[in-house]
PDB file of N, CA and C in Angstrom:
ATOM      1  N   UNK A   1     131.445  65.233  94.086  1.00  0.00           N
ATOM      2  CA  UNK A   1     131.448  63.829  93.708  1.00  0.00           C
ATOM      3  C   UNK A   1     130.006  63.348  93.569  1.00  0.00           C
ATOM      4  N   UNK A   2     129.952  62.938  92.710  1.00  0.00           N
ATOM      5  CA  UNK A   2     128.434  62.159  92.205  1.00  0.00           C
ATOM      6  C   UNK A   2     127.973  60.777  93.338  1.00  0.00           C
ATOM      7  N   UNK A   3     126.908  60.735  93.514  1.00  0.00           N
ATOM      8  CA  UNK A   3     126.567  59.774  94.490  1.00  0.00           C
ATOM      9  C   UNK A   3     125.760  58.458  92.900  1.00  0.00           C
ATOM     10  N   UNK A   4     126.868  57.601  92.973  1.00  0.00           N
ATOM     11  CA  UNK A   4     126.465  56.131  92.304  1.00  0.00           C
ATOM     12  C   UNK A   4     126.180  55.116  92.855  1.00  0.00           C
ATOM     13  N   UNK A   5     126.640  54.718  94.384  1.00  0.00           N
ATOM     14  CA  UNK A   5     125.712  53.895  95.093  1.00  0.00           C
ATOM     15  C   UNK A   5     126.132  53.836  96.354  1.00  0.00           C
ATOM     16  N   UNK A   6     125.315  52.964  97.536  1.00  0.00           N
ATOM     17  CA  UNK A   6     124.825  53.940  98.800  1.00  0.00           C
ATOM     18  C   UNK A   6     126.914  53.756  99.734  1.00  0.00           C
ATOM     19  N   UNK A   7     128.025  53.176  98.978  1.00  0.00           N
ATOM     20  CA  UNK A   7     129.249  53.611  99.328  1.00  0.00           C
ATOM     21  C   UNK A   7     129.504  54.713  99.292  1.00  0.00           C
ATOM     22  N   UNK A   8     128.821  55.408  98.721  1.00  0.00           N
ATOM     23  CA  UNK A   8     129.412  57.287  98.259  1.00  0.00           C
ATOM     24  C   UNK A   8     128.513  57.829  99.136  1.00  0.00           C
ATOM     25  N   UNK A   9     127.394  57.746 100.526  1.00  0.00           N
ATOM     26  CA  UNK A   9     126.896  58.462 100.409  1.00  0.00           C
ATOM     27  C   UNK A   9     127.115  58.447 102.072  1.00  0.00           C
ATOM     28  N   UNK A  10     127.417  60.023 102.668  1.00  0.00           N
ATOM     29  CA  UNK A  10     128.070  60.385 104.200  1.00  0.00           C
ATOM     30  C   UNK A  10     127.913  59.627 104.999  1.00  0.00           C
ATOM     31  N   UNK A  11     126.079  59.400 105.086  1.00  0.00           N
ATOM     32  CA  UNK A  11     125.383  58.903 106.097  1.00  0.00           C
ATOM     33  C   UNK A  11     125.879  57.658 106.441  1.00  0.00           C
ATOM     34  N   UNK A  12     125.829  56.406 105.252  1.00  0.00           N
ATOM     35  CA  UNK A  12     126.256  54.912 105.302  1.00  0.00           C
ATOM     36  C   UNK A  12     127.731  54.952 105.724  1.00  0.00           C
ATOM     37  N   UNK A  13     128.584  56.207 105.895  1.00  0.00           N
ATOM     38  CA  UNK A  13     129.955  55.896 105.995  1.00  0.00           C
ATOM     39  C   UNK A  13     130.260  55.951 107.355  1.00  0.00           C
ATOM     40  N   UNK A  14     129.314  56.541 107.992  1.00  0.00           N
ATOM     41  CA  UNK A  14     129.189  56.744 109.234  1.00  0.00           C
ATOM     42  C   UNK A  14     128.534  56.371 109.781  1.00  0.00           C
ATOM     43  N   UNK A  15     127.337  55.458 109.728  1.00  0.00           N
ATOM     44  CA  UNK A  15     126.776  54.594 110.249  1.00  0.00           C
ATOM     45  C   UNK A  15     127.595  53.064 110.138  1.00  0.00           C
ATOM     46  N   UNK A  16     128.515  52.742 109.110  1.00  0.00           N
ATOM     47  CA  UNK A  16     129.448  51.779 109.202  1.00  0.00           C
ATOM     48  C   UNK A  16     130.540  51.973 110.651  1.00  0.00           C
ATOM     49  N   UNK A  17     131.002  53.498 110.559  1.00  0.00           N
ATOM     50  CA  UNK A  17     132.017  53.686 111.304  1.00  0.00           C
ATOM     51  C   UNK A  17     131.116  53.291 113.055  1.00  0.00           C
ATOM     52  N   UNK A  18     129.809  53.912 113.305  1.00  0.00           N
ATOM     53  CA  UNK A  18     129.353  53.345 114.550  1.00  0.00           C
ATOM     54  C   UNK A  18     129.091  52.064 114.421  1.00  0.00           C
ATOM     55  N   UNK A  19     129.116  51.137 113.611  1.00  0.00           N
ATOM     56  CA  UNK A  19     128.386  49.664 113.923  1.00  0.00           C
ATOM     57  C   UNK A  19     129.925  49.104 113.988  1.00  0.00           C
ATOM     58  N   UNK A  20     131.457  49.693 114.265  1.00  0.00           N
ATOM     59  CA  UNK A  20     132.299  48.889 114.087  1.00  0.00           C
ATOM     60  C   UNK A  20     132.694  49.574 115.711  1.00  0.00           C
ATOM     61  N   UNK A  21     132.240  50.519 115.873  1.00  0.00           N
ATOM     62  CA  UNK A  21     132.600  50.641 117.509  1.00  0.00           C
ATOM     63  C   UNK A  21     131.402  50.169 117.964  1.00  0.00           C
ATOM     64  N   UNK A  22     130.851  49.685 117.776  1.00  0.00           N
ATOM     65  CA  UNK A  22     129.753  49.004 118.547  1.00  0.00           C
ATOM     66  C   UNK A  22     130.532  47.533 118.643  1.00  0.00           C
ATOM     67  N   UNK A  23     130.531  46.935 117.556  1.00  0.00           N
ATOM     68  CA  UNK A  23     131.265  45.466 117.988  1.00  0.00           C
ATOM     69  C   UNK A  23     132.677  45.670 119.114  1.00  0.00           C
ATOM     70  N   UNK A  24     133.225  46.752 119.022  1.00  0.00           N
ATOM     71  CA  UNK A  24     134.494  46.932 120.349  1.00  0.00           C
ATOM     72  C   UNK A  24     133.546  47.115 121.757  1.00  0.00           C
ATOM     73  N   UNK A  25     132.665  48.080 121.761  1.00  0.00           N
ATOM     74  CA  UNK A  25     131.831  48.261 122.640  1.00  0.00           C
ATOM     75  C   UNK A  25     131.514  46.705 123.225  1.00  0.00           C
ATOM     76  N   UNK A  26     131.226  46.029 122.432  1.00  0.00           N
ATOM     77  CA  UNK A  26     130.634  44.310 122.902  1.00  0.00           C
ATOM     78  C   UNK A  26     131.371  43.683 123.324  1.00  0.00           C
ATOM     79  N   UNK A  27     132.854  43.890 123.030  1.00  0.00           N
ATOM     80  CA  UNK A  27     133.844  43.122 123.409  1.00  0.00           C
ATOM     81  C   UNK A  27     133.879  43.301 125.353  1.00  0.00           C
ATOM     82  N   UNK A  28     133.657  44.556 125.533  1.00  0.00           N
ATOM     83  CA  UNK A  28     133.188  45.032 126.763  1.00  0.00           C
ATOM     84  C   UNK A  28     132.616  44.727 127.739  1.00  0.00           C
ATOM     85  N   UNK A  29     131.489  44.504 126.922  1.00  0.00           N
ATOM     86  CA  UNK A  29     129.908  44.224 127.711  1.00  0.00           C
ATOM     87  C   UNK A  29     130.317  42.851 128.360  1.00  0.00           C
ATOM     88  N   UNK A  30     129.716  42.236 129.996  1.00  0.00           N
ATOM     89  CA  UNK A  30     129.439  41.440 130.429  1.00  0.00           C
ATOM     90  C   UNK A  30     129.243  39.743 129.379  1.00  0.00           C
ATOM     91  N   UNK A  31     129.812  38.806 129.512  1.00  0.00           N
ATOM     92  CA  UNK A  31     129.286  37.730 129.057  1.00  0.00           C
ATOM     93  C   UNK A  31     128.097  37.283 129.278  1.00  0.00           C
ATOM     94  N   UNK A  32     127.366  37.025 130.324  1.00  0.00           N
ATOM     95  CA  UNK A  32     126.093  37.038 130.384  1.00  0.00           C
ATOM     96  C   UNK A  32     124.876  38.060 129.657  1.00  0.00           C
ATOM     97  N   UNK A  33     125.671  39.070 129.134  1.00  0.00           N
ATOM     98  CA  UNK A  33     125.071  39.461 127.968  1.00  0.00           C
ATOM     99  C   UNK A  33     124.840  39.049 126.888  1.00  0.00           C
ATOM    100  N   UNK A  34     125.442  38.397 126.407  1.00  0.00           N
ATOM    101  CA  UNK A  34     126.424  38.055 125.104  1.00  0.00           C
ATOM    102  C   UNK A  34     125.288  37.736 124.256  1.00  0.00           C
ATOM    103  N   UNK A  35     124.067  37.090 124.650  1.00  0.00           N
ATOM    104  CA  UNK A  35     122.724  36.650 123.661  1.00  0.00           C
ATOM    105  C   UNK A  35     121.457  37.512 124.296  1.00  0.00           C
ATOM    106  N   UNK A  36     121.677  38.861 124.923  1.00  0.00           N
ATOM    107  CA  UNK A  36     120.881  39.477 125.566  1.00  0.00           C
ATOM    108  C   UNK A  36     120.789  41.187 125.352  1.00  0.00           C
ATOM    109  N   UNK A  37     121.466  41.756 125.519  1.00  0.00           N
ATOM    110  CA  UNK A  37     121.631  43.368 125.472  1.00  0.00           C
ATOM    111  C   UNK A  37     122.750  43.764 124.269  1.00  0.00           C
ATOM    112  N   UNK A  38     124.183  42.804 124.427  1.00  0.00           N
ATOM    113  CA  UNK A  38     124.753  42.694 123.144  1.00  0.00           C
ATOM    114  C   UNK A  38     124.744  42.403 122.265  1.00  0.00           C
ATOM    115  N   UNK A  39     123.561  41.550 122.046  1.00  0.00           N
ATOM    116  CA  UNK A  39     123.261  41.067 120.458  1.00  0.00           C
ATOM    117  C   UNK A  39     122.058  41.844 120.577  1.00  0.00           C
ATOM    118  N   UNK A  40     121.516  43.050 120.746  1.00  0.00           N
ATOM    119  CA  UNK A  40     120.623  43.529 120.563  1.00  0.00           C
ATOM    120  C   UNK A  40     121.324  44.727 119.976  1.00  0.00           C
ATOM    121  N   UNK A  41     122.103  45.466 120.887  1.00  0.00           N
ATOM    122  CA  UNK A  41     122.558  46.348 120.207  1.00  0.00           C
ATOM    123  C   UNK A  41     123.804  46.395 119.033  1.00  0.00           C
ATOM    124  N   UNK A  42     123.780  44.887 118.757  1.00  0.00           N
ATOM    125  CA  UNK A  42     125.118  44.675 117.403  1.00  0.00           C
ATOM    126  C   UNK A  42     124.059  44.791 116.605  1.00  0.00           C
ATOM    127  N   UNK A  43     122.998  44.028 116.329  1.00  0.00           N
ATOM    128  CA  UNK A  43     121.645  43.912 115.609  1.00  0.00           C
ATOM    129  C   UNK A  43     121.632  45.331 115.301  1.00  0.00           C
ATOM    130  N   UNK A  44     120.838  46.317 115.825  1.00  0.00           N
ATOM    131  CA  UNK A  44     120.756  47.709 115.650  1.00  0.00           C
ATOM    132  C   UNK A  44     121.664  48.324 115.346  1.00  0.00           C
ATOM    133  N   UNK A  45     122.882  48.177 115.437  1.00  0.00           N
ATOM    134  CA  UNK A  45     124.098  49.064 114.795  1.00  0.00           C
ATOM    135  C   UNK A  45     124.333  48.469 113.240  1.00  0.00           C
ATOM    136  N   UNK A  46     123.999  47.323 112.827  1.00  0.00           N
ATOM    137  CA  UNK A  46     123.775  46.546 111.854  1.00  0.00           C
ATOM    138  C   UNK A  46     122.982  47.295 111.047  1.00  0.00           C
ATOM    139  N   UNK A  47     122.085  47.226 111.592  1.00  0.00           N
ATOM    140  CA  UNK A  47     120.787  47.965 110.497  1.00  0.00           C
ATOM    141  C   UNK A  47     120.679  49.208 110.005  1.00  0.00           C
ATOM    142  N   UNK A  48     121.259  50.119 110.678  1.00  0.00           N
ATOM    143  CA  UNK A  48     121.036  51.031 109.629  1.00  0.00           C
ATOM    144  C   UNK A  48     121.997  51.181 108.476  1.00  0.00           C
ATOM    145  N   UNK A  49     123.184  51.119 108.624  1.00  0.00           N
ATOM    146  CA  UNK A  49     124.066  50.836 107.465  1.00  0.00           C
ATOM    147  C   UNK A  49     123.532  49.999 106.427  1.00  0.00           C
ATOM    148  N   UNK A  50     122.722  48.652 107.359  1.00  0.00           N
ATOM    149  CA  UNK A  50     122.506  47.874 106.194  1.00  0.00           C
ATOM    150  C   UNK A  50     120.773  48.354 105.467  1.00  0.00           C
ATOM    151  N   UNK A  51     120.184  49.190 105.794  1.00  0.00           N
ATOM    152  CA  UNK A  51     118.889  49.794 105.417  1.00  0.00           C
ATOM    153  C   UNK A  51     119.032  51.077 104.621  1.00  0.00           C
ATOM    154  N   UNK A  52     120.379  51.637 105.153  1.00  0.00           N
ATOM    155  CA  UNK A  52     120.479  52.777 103.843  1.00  0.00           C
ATOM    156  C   UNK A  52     121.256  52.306 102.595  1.00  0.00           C
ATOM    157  N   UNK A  53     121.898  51.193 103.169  1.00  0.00           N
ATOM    158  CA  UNK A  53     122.209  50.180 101.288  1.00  0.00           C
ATOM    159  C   UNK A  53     121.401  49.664 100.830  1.00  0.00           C
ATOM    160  N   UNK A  54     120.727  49.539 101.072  1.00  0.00           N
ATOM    161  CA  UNK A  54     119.045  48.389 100.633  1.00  0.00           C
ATOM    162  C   UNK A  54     118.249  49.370 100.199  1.00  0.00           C
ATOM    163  N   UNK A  55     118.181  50.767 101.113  1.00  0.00           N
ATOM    164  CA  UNK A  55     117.139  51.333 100.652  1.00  0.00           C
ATOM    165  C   UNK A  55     117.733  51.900  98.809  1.00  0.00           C
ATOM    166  N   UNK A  56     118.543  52.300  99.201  1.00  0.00           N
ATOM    167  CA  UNK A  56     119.578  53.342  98.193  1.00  0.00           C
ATOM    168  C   UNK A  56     119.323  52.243  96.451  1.00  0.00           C
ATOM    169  N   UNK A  57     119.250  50.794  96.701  1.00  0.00           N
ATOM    170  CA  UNK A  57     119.318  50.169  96.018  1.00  0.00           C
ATOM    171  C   UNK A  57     118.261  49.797  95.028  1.00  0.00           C
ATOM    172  N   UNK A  58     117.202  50.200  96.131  1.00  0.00           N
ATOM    173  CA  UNK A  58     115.563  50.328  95.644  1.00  0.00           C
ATOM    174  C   UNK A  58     115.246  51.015  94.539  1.00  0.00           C
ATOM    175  N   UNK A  59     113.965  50.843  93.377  1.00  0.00           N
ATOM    176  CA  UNK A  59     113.706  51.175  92.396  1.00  0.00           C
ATOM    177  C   UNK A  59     113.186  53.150  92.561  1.00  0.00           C
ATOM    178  N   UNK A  60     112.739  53.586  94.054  1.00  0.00           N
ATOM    179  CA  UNK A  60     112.100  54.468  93.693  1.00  0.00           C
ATOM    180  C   UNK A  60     112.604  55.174  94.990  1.00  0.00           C
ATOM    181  N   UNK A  61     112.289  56.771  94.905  1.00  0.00           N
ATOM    182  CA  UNK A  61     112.712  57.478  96.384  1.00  0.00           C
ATOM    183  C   UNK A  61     111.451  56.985  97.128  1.00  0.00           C
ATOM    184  N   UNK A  62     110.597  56.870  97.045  1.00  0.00           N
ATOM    185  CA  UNK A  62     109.910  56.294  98.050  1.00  0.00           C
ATOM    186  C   UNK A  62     110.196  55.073  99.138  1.00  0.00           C
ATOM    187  N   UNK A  63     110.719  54.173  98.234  1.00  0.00           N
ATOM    188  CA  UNK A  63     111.522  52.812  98.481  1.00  0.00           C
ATOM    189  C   UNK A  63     112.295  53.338  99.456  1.00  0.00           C
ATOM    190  N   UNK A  64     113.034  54.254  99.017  1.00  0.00           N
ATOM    191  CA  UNK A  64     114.385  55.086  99.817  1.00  0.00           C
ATOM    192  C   UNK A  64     114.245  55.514 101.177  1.00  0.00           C
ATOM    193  N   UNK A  65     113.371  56.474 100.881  1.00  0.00           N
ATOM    194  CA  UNK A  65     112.582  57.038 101.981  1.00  0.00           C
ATOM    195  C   UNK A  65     112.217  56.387 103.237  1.00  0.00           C
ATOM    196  N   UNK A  66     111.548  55.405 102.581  1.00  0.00           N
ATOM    197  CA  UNK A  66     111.204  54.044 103.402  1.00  0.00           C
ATOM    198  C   UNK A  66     112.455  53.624 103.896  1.00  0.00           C
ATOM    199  N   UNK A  67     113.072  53.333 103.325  1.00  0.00           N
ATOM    200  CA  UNK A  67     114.692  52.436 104.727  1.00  0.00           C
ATOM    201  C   UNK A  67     115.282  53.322 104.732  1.00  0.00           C
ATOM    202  N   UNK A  68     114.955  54.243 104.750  1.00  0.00           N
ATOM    203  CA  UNK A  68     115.881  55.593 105.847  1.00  0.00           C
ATOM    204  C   UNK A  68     115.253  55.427 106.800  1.00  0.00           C
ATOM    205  N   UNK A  69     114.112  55.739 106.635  1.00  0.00           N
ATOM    206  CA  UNK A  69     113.174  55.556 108.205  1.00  0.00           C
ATOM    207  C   UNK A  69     113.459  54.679 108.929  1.00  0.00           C
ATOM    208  N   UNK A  70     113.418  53.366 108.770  1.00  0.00           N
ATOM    209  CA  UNK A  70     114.188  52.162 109.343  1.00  0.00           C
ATOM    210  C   UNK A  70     115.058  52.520 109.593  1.00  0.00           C
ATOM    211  N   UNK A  71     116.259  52.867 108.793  1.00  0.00           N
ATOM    212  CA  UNK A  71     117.378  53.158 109.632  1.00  0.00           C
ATOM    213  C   UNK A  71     117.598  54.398 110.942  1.00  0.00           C
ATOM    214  N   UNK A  72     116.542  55.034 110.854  1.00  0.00           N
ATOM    215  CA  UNK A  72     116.294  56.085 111.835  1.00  0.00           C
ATOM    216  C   UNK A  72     116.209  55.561 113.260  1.00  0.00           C
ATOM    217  N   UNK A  73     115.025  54.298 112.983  1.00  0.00           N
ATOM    218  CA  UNK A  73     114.508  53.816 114.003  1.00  0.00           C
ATOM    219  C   UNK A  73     115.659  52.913 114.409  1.00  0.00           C
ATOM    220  N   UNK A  74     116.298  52.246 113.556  1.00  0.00           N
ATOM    221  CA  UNK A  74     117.563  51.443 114.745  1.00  0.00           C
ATOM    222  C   UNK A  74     118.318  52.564 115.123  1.00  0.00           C
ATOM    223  N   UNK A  75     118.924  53.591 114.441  1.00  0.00           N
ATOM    224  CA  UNK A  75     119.727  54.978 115.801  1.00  0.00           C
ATOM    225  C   UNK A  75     118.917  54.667 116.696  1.00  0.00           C
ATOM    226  N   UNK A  76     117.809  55.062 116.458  1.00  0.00           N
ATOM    227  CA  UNK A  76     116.660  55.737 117.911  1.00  0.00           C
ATOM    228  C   UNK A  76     117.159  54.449 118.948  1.00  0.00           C
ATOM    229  N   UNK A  77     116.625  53.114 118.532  1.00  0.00           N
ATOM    230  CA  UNK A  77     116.903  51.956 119.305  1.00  0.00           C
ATOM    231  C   UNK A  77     118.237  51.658 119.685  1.00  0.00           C
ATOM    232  N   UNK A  78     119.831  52.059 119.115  1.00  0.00           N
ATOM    233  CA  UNK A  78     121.208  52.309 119.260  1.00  0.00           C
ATOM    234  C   UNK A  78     121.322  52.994 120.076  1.00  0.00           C
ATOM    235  N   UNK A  79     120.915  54.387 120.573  1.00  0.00           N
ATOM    236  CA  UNK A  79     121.293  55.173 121.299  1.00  0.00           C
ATOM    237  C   UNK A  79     120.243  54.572 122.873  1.00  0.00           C
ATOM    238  N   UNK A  80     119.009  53.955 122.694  1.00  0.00           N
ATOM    239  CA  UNK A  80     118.342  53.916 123.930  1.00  0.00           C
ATOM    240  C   UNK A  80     119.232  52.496 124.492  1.00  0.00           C
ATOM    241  N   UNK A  81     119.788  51.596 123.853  1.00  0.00           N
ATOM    242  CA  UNK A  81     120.457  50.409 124.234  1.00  0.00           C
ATOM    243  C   UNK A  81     121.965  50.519 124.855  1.00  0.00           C
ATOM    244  N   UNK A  82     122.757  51.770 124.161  1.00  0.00           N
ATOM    245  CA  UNK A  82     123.754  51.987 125.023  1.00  0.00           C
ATOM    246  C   UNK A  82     123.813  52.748 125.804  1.00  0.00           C
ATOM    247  N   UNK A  83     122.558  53.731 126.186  1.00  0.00           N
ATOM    248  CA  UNK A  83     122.113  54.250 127.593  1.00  0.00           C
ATOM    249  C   UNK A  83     121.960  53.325 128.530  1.00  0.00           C
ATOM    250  N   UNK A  84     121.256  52.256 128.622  1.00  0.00           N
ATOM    251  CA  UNK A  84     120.852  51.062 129.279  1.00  0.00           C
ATOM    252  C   UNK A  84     122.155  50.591 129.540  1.00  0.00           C
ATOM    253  N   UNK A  85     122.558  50.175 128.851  1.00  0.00           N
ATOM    254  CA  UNK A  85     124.112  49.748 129.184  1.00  0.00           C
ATOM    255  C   UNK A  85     125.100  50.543 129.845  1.00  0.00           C
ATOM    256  N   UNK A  86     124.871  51.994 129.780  1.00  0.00           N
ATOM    257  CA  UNK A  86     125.531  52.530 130.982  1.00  0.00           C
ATOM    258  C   UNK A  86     124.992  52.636 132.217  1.00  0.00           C
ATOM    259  N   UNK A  87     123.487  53.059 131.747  1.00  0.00           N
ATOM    260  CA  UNK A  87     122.937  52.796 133.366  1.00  0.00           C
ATOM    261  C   UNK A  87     122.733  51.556 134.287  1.00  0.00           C
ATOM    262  N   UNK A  88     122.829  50.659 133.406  1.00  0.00           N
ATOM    263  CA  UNK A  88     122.977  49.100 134.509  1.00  0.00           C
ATOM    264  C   UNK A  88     124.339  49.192 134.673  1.00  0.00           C
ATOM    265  N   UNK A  89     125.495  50.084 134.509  1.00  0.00           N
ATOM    266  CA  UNK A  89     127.056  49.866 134.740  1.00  0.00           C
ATOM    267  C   UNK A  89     127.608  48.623 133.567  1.00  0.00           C
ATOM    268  N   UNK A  90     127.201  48.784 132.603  1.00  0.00           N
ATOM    269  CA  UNK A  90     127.689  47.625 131.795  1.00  0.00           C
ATOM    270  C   UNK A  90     129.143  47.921 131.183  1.00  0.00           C
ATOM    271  N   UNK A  91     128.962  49.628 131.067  1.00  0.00           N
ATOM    272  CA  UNK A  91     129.886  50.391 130.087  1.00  0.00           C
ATOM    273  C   UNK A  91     129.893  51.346 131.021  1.00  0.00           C
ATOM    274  N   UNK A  92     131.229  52.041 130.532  1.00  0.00           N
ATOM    275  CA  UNK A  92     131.770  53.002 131.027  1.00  0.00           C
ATOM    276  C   UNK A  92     131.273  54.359 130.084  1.00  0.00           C
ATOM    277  N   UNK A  93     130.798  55.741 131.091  1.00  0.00           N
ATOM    278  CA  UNK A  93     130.524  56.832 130.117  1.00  0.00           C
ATOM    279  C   UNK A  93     131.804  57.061 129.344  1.00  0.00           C
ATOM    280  N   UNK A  94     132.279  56.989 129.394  1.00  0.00           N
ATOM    281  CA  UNK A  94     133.777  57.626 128.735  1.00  0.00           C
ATOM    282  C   UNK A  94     134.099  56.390 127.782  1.00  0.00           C
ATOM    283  N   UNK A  95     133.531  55.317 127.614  1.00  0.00           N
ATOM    284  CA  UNK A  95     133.486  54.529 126.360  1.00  0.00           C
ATOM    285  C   UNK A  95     132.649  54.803 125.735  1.00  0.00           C
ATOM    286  N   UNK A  96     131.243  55.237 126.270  1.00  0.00           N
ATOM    287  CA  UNK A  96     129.899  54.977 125.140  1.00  0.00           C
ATOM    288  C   UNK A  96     129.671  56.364 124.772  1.00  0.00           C
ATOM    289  N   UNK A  97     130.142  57.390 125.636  1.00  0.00           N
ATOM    290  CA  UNK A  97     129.229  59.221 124.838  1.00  0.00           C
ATOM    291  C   UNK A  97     130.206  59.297 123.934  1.00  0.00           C
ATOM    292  N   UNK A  98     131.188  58.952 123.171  1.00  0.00           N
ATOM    293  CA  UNK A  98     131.870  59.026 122.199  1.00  0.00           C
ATOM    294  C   UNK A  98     130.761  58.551 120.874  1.00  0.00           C
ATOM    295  N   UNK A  99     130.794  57.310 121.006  1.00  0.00           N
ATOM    296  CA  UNK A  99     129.544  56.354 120.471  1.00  0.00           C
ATOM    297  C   UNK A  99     128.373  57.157 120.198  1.00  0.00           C
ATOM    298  N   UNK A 100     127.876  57.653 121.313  1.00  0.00           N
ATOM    299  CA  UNK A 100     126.700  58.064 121.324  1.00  0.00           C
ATOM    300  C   UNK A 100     126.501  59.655 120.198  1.00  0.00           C
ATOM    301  N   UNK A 101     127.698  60.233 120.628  1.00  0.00           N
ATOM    302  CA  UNK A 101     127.753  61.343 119.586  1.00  0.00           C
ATOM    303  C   UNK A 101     127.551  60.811 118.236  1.00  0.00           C
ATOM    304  N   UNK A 102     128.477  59.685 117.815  1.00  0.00           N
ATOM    305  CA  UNK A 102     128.292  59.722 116.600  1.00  0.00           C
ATOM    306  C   UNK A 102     127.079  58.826 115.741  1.00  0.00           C
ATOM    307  N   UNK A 103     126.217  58.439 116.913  1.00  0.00           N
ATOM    308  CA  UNK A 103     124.933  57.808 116.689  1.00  0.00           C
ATOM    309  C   UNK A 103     123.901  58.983 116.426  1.00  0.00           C
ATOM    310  N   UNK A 104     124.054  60.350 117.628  1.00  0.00           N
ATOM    311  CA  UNK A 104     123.264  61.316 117.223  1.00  0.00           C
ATOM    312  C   UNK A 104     123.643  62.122 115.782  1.00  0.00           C
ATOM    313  N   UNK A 105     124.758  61.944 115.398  1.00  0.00           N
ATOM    314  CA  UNK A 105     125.332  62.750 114.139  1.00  0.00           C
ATOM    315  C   UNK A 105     124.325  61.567 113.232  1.00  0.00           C
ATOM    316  N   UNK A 106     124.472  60.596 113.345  1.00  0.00           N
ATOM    317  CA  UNK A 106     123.700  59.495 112.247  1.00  0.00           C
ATOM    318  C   UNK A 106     122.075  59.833 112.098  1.00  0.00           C
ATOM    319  N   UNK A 107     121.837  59.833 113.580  1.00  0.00           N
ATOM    320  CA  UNK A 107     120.045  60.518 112.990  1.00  0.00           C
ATOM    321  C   UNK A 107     119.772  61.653 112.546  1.00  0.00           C
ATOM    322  N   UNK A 108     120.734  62.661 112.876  1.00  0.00           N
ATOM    323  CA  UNK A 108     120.884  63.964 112.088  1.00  0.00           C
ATOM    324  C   UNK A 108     120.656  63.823 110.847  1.00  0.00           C
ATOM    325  N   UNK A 109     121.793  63.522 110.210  1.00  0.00           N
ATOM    326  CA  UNK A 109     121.868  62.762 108.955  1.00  0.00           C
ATOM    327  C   UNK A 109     120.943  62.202 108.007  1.00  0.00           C
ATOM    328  N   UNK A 110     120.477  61.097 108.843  1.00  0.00           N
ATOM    329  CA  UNK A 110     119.313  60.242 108.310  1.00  0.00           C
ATOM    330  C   UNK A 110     117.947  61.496 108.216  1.00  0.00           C
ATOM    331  N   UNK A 111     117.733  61.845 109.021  1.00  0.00           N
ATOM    332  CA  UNK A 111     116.763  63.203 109.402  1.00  0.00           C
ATOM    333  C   UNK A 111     116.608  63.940 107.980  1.00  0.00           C
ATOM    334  N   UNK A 112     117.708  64.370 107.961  1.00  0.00           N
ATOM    335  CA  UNK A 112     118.116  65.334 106.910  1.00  0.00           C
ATOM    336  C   UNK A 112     117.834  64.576 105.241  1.00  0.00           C
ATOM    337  N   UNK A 113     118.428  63.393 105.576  1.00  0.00           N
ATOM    338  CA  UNK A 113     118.364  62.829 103.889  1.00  0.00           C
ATOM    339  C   UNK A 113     116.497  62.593 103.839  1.00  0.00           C
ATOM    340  N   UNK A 114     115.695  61.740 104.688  1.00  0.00           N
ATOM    341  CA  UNK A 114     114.871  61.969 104.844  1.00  0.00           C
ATOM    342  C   UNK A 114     113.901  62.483 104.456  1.00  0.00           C
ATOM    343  N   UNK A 115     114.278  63.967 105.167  1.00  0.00           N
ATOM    344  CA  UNK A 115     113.429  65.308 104.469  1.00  0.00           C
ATOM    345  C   UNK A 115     113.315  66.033 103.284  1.00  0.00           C
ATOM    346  N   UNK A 116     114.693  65.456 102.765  1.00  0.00           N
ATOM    347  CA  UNK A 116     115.409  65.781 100.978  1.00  0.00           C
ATOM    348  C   UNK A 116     113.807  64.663 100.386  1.00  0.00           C
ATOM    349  N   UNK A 117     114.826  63.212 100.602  1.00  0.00           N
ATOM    350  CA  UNK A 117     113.861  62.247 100.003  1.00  0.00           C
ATOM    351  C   UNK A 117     111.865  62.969  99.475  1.00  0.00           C
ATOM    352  N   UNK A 118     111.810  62.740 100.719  1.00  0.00           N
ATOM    353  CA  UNK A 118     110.244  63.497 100.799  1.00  0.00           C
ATOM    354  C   UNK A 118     109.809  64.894 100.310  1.00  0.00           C
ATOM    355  N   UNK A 119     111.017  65.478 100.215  1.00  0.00           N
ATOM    356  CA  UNK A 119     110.143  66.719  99.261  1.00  0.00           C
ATOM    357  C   UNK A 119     110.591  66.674  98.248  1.00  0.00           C
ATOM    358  N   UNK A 120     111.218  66.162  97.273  1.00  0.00           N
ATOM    359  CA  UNK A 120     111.686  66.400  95.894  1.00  0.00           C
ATOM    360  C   UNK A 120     110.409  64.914  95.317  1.00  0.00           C
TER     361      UNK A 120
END
């Protein structure tokens, strides 16, 4: 299948699929969170989905290149925020390493497109 825009392409389908267990994840989290650790990590589950559509949309692979990286860096910041959240007891391991797998499959991913981007 031909990739025509950033809906067709693995990475964004699966970075959608973690930013929608992230909002269940929040449902979770403490209320006194609610404008603190959970809107930090809805923010970051946000972004990379929304940085590999933006980037994808851009005039040049460089452009591209560029909000992949961004989107790299919110995984990186996704995965260190729902560590935190298990280690203050916010979340349960057996809710978030599910999550967390498929946050590390996302920087894989991103990694990978990445390294395409930059050498061609």
């Amino acid at each position: 299948m031909a990739i025509t825009n950033y809906r067709d392409l693995a990475v964004w389908s699966k970075a959608m699929a973690v930013a929608k267990s992230v909002y269940a994840l929040a449902e979770l989290m403490p209320k006194k969170e609610e404008y603190r650790l959970t809107a930090q990590m809805i923010r970051a589950a946000i972004s990379a989905p929304a940085n590999i559509a933006e980037g994808r949309t851009r005039a040049t692979r460089k452009d591209f290149a560029h909000f992949i990286s961004i989107a790299r860096g919110s995984a990186a910041e996704l995965e260190t925020l729902l560590i935190l959240a298990m280690d203050v007891d916010f979340l349960s391991s057996d809710k978030v390493e599910p999550v967390l797998a498929d946050v590390e499959e996302v920087g894989r991913m991103l990694n990978a497109l990445h390294a395409k981007l930059k050498v061609s």
